[in-house]
C-alpha atoms as a PDB file:
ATOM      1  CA  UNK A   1      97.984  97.998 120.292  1.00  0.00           C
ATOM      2  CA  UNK A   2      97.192  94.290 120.677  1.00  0.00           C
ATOM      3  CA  UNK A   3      97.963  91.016 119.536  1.00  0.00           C
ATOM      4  CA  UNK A   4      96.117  90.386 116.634  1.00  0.00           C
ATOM      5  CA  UNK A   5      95.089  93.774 115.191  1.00  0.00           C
ATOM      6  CA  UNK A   6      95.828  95.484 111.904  1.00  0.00           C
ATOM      7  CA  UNK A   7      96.467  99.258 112.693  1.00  0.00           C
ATOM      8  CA  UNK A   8      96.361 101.487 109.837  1.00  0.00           C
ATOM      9  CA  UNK A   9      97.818 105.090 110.004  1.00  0.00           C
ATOM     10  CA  UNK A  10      96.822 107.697 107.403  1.00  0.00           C
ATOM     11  CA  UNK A  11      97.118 111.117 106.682  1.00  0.00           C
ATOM     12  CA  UNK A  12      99.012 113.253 104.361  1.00  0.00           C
ATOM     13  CA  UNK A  13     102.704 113.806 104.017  1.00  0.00           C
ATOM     14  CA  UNK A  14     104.785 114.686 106.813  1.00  0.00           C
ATOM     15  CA  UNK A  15     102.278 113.752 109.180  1.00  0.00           C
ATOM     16  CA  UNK A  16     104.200 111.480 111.349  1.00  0.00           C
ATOM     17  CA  UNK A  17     103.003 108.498 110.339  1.00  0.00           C
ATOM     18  CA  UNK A  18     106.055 106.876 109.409  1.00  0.00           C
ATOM     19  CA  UNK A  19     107.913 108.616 112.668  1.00  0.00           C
ATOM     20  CA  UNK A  20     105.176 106.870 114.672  1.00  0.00           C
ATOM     21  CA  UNK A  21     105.737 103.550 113.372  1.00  0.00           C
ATOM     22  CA  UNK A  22     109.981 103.710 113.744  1.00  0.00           C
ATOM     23  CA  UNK A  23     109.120 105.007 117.590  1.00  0.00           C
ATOM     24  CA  UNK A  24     106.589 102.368 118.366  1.00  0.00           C
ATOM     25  CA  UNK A  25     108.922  99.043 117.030  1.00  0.00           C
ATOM     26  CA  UNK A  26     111.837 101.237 118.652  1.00  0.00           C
ATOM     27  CA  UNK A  27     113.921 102.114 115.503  1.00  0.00           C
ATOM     28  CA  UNK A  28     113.783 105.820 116.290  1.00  0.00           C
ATOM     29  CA  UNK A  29     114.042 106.305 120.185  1.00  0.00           C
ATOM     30  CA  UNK A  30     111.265 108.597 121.453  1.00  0.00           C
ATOM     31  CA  UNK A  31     112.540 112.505 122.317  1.00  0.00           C
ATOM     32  CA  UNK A  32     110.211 112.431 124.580  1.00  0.00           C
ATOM     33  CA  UNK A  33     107.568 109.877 126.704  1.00  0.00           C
ATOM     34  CA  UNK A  34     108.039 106.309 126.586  1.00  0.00           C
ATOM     35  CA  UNK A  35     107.334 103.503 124.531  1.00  0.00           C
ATOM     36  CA  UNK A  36     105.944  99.952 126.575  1.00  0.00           C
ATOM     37  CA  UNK A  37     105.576  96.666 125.688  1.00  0.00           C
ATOM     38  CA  UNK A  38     103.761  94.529 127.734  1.00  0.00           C
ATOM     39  CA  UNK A  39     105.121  97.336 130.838  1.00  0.00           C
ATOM     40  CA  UNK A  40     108.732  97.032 129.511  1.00  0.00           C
ATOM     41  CA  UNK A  41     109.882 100.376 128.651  1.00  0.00           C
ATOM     42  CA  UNK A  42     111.743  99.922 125.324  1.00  0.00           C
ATOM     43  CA  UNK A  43     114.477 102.034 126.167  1.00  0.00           C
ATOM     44  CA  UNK A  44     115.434  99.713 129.017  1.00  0.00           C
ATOM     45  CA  UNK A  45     115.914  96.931 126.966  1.00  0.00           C
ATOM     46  CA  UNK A  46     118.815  95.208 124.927  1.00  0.00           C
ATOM     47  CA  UNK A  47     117.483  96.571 121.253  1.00  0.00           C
ATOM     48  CA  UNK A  48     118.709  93.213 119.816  1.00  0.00           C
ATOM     49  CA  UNK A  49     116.103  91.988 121.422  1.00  0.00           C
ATOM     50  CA  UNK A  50     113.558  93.996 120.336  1.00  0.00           C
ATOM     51  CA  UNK A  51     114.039  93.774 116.966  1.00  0.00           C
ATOM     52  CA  UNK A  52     114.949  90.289 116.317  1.00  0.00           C
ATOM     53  CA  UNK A  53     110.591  90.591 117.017  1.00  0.00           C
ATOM     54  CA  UNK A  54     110.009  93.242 114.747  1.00  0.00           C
ATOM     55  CA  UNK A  55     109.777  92.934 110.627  1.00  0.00           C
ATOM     56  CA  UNK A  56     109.136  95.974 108.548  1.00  0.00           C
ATOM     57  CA  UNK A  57     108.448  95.895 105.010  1.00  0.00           C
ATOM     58  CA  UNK A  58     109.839  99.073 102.874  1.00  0.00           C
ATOM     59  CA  UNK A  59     108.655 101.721 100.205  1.00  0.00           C
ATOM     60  CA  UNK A  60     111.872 100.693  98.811  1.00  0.00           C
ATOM     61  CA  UNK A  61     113.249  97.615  99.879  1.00  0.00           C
ATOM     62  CA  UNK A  62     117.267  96.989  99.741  1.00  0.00           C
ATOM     63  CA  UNK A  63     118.163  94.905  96.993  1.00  0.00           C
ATOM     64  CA  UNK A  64     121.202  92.929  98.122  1.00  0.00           C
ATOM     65  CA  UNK A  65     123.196  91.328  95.197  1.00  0.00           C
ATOM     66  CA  UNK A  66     122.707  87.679  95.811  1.00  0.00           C
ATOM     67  CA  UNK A  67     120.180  85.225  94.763  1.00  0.00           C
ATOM     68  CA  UNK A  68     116.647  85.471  94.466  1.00  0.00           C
ATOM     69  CA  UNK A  69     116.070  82.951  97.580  1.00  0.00           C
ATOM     70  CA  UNK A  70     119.006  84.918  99.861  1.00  0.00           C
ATOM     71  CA  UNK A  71     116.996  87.975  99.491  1.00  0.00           C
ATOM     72  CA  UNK A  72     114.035  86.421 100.828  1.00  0.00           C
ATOM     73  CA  UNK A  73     115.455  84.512 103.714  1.00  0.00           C
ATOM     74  CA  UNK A  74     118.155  86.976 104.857  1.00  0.00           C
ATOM     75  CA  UNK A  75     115.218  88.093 107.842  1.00  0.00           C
ATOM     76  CA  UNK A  76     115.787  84.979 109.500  1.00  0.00           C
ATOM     77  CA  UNK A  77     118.272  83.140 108.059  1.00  0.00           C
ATOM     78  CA  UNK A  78     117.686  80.707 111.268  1.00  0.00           C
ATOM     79  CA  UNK A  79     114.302  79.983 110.240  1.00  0.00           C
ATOM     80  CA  UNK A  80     113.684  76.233 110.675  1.00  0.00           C
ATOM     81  CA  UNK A  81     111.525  75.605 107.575  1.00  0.00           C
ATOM     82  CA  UNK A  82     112.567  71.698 106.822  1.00  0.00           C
ATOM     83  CA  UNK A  83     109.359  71.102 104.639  1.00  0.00           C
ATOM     84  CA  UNK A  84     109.422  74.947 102.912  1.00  0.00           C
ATOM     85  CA  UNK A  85     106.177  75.869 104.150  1.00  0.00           C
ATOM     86  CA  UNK A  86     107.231  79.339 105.216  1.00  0.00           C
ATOM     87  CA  UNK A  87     108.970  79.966 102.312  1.00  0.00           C
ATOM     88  CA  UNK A  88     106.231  78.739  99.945  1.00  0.00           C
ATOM     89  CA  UNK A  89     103.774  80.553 102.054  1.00  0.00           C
ATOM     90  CA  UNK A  90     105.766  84.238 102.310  1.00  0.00           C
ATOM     91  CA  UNK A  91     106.026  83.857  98.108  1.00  0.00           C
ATOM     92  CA  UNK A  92     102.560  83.082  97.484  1.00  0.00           C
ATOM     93  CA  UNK A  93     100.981  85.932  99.735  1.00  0.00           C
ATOM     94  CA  UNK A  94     103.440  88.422  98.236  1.00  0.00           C
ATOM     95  CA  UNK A  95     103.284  87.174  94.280  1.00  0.00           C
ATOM     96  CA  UNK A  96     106.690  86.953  94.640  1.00  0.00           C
ATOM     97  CA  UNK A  97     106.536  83.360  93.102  1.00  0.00           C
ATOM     98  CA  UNK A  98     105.606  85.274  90.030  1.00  0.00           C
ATOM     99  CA  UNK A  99     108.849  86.608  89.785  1.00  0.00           C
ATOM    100  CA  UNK A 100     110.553  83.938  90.346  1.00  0.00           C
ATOM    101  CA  UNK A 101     108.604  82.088  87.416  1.00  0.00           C
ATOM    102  CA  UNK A 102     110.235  84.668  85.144  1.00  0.00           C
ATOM    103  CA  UNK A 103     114.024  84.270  86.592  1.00  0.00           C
ATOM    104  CA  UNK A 104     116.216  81.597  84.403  1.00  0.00           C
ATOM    105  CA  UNK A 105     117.835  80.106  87.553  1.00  0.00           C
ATOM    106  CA  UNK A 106     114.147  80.724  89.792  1.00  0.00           C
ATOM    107  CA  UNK A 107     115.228  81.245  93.169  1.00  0.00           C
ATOM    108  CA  UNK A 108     118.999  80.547  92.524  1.00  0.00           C
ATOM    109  CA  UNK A 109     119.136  83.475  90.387  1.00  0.00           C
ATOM    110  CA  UNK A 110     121.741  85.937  91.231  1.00  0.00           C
ATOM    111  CA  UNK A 111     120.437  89.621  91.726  1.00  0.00           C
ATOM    112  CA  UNK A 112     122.677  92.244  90.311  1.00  0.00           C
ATOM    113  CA  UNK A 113     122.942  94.564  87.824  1.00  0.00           C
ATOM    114  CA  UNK A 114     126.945  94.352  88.634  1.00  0.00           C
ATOM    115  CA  UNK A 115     127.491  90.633  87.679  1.00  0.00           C
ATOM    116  CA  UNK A 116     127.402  88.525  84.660  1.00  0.00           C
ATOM    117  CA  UNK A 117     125.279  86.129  84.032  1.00  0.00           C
ATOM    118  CA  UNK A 118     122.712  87.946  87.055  1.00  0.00           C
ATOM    119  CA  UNK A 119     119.101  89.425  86.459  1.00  0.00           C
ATOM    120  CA  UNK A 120     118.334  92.799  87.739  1.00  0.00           C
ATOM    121  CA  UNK A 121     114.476  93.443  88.573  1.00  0.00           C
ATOM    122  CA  UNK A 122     111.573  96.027  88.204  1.00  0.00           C
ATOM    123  CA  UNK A 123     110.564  98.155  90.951  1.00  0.00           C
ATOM    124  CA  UNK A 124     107.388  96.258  91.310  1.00  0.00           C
ATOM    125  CA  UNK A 125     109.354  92.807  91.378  1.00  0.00           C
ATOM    126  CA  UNK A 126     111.467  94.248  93.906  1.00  0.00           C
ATOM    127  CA  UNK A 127     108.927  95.497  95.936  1.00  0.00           C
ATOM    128  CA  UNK A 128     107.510  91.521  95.824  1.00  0.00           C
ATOM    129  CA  UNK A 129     110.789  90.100  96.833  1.00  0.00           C
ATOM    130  CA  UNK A 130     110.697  92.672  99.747  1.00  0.00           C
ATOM    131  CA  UNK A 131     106.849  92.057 100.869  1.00  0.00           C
ATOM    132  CA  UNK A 132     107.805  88.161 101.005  1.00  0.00           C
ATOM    133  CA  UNK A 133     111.003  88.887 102.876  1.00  0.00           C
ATOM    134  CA  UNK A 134     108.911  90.858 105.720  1.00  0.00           C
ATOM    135  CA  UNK A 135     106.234  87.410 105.686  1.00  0.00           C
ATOM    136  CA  UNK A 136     108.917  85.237 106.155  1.00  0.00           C
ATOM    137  CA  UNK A 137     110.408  86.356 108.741  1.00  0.00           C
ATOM    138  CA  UNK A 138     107.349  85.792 111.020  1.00  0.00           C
ATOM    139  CA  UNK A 139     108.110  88.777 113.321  1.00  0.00           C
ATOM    140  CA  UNK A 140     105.466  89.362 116.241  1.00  0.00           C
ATOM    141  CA  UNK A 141     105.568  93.178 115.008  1.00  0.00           C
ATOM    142  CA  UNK A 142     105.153  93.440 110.972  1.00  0.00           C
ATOM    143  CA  UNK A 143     105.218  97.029 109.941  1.00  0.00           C
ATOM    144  CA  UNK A 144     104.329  97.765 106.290  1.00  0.00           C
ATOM    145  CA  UNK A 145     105.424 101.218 105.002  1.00  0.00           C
ATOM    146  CA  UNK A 146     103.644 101.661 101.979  1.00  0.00           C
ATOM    147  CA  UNK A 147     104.815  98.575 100.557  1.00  0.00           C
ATOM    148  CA  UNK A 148     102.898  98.359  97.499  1.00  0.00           C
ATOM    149  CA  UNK A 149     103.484 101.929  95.764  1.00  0.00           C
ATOM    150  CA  UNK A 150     105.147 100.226  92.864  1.00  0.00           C
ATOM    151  CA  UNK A 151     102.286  97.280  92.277  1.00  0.00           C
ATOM    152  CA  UNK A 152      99.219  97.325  90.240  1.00  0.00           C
ATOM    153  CA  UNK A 153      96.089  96.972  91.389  1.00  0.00           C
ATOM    154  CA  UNK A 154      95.337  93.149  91.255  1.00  0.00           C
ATOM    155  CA  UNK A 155      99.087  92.392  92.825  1.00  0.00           C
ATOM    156  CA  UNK A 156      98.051  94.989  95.694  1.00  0.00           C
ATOM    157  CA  UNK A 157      94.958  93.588  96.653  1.00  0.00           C
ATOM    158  CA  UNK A 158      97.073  90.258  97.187  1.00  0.00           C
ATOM    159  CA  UNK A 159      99.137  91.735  99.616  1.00  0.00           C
ATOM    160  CA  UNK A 160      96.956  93.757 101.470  1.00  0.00           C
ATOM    161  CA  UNK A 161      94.817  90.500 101.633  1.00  0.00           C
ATOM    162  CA  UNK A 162      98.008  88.754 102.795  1.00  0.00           C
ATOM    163  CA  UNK A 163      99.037  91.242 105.077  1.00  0.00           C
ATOM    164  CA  UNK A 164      95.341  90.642 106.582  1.00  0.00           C
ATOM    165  CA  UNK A 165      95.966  87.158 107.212  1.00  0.00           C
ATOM    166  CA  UNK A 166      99.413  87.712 108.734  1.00  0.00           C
ATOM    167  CA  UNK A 167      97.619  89.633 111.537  1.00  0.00           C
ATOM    168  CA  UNK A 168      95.961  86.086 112.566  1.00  0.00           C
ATOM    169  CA  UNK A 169      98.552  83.492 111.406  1.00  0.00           C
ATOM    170  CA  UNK A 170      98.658  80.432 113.118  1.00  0.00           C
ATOM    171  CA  UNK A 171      98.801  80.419 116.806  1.00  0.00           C
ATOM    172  CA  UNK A 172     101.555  83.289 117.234  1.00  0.00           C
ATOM    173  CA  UNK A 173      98.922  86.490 116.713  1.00  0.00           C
ATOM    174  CA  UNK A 174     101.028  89.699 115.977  1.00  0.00           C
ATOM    175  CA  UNK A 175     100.195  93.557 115.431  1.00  0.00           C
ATOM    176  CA  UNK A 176     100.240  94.542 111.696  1.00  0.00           C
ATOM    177  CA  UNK A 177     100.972  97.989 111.646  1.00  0.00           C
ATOM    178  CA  UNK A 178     100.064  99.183 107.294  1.00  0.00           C
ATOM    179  CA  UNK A 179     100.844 102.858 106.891  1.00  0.00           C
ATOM    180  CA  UNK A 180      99.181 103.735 103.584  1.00  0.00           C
ATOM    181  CA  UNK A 181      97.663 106.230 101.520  1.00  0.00           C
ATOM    182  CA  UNK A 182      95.735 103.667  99.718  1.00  0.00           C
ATOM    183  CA  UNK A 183      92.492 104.386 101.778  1.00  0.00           C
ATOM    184  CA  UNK A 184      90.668 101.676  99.703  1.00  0.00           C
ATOM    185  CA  UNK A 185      92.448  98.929 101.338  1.00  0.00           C
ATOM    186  CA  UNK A 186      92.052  99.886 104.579  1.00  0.00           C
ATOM    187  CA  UNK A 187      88.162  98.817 104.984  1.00  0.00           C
ATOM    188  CA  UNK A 188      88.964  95.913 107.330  1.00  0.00           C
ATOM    189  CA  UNK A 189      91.241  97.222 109.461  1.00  0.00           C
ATOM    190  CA  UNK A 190      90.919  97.047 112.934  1.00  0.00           C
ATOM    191  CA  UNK A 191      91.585 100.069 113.975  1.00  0.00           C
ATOM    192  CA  UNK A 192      92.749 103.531 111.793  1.00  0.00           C
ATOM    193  CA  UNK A 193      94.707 106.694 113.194  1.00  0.00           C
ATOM    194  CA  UNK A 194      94.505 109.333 110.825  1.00  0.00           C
ATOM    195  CA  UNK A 195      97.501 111.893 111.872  1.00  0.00           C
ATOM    196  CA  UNK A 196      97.681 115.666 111.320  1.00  0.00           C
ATOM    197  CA  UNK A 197     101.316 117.188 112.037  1.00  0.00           C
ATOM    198  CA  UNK A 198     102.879 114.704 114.859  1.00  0.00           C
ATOM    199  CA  UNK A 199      99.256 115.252 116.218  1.00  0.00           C
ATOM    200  CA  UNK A 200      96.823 111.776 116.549  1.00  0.00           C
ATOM    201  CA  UNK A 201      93.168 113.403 115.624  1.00  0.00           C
ATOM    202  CA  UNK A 202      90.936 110.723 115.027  1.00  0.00           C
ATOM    203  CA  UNK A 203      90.993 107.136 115.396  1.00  0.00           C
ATOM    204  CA  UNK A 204      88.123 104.602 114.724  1.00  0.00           C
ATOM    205  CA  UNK A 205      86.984 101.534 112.143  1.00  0.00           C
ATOM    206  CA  UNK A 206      86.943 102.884 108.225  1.00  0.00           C
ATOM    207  CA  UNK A 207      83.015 103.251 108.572  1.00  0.00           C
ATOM    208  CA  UNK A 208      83.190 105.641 112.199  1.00  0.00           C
ATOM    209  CA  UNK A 209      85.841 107.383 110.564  1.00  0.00           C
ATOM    210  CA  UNK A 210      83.744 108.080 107.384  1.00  0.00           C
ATOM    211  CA  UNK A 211      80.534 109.134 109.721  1.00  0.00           C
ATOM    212  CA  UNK A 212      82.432 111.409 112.044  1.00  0.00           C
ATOM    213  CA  UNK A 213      82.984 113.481 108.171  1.00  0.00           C
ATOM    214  CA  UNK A 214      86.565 114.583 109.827  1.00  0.00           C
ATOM    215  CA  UNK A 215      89.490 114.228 108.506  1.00  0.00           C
ATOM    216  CA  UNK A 216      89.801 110.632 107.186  1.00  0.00           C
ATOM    217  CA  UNK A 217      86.110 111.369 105.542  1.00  0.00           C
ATOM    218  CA  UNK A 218      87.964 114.403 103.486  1.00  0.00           C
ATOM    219  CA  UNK A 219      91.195 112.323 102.590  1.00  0.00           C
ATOM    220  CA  UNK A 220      88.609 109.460 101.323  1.00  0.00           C
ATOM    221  CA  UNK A 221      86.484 111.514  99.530  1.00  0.00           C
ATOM    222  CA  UNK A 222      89.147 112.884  97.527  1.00  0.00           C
ATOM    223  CA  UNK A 223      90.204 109.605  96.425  1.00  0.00           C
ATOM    224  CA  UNK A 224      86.781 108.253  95.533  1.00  0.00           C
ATOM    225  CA  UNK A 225      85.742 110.829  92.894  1.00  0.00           C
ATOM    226  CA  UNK A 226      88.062 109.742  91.111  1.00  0.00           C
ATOM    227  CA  UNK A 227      86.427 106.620  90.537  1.00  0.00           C
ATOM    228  CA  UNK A 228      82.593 107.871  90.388  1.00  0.00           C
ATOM    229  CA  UNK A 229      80.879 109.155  87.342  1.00  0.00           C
ATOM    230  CA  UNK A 230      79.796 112.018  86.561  1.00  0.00           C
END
């Protein structure tokens, strides 16, 4: 993988893909072979290390009870972000300013359904909150595990669109790893490993993938009929 790509993996359930994402940012150590960054075996190093450079944005992100703005920054609370432009940039991308439009304290709101006086949220808002917490914390590694199962269509396109641009963001180019089964959104990807059982069996750009008729070809079919007449 390389500086600057997004990687997609597909495939159905219980293919690994997941698995392969924990192993590659080191949150599951491999059973067997070795993982390398830049020739540093991953198992050699201090794993404080490797994931302060590692964000990962969840199916079903945690929902810690404290204020709307806390559960954004928490990634890197030792972001220096004087002028905000992080923080206004990580809620636009993720529509997460959206929900804080609907909070009566905004950002200050306290999250809880525990407290008085504190707002509990959707799935969907949650799952915003969570997609701008992985943004902000500008990690060289972003790995986004299906992170927009609870959104409609119009919010997902935004983040797909803003994990895009994450890919390429400034001068510090990082590897966007999407696992998805959205295969819609996965058109400009750089690369896409479609998985079968733990097993990698075909890899390519969305069009290769859909000329080689394999697997991915199958998967996309499937989910294109459902939007083609009769």
């Amino acid at each position: 993988l390389h500086r600057g790509e997004i990687i997609a993996l597909v495939g159905e359930n219980g293919s690994g893909k997941s698995t392969l994402a924990k192993i590659i940012t080191g949150l599951y150590p491999p059973t067997g072979g070795a993982v390398y960054w830049d020739d540093l075996n991953l198992a050699t190093l201090d794993p404080a290390s490797i994931h302060s450079r590692i964000a990962v944005i969840a199916q079903d992100p945690a929902q810690w009870p404290m204020t709307a703005h806390r559960n954004i920054t928490i990634g890197r609370l030792d972001h220096h972000d004087p002028d905000r432009t992080a923080w206004h940039a990580a809620i636009t991308k993720s529509g997460a300013h959206d929900v804080l439009a609907t909070l009566p304290d905004g950002e200050n709101t306290l999250l809880s359904r525990h407290f008085n006086n504190a707002q509990d949220l959707s799935g969907g808002q949650w799952q915003r909150l969570g997609i701008a917490r992985g943004l902000y914390r500008d990690a060289p590694v972003l790995v986004a595990d299906e992170p927009t199962a609870a959104l409609d269509a119009k919010a997902e396109a935004r983040v797909f669109s803003a994990l895009g641009h994450a890919a390429n963001h400034g001068t510090a180019d990082r590897i966007t790893i999407m696992v998805t089964h959205r295969l819609a959104n996965l058109k400009t990807a750089d690369r896409i490993l479609v998985l079968d059982h733990g097993h990698l069996v075909e890899h390519g750009t969305h069009h290769e993938l859909l000329a080689a008729r394999g697997t991915y070809h199958e998967l996309y079919q499937i989910q294109s009929q459902a939007y083609q007449s009769t």
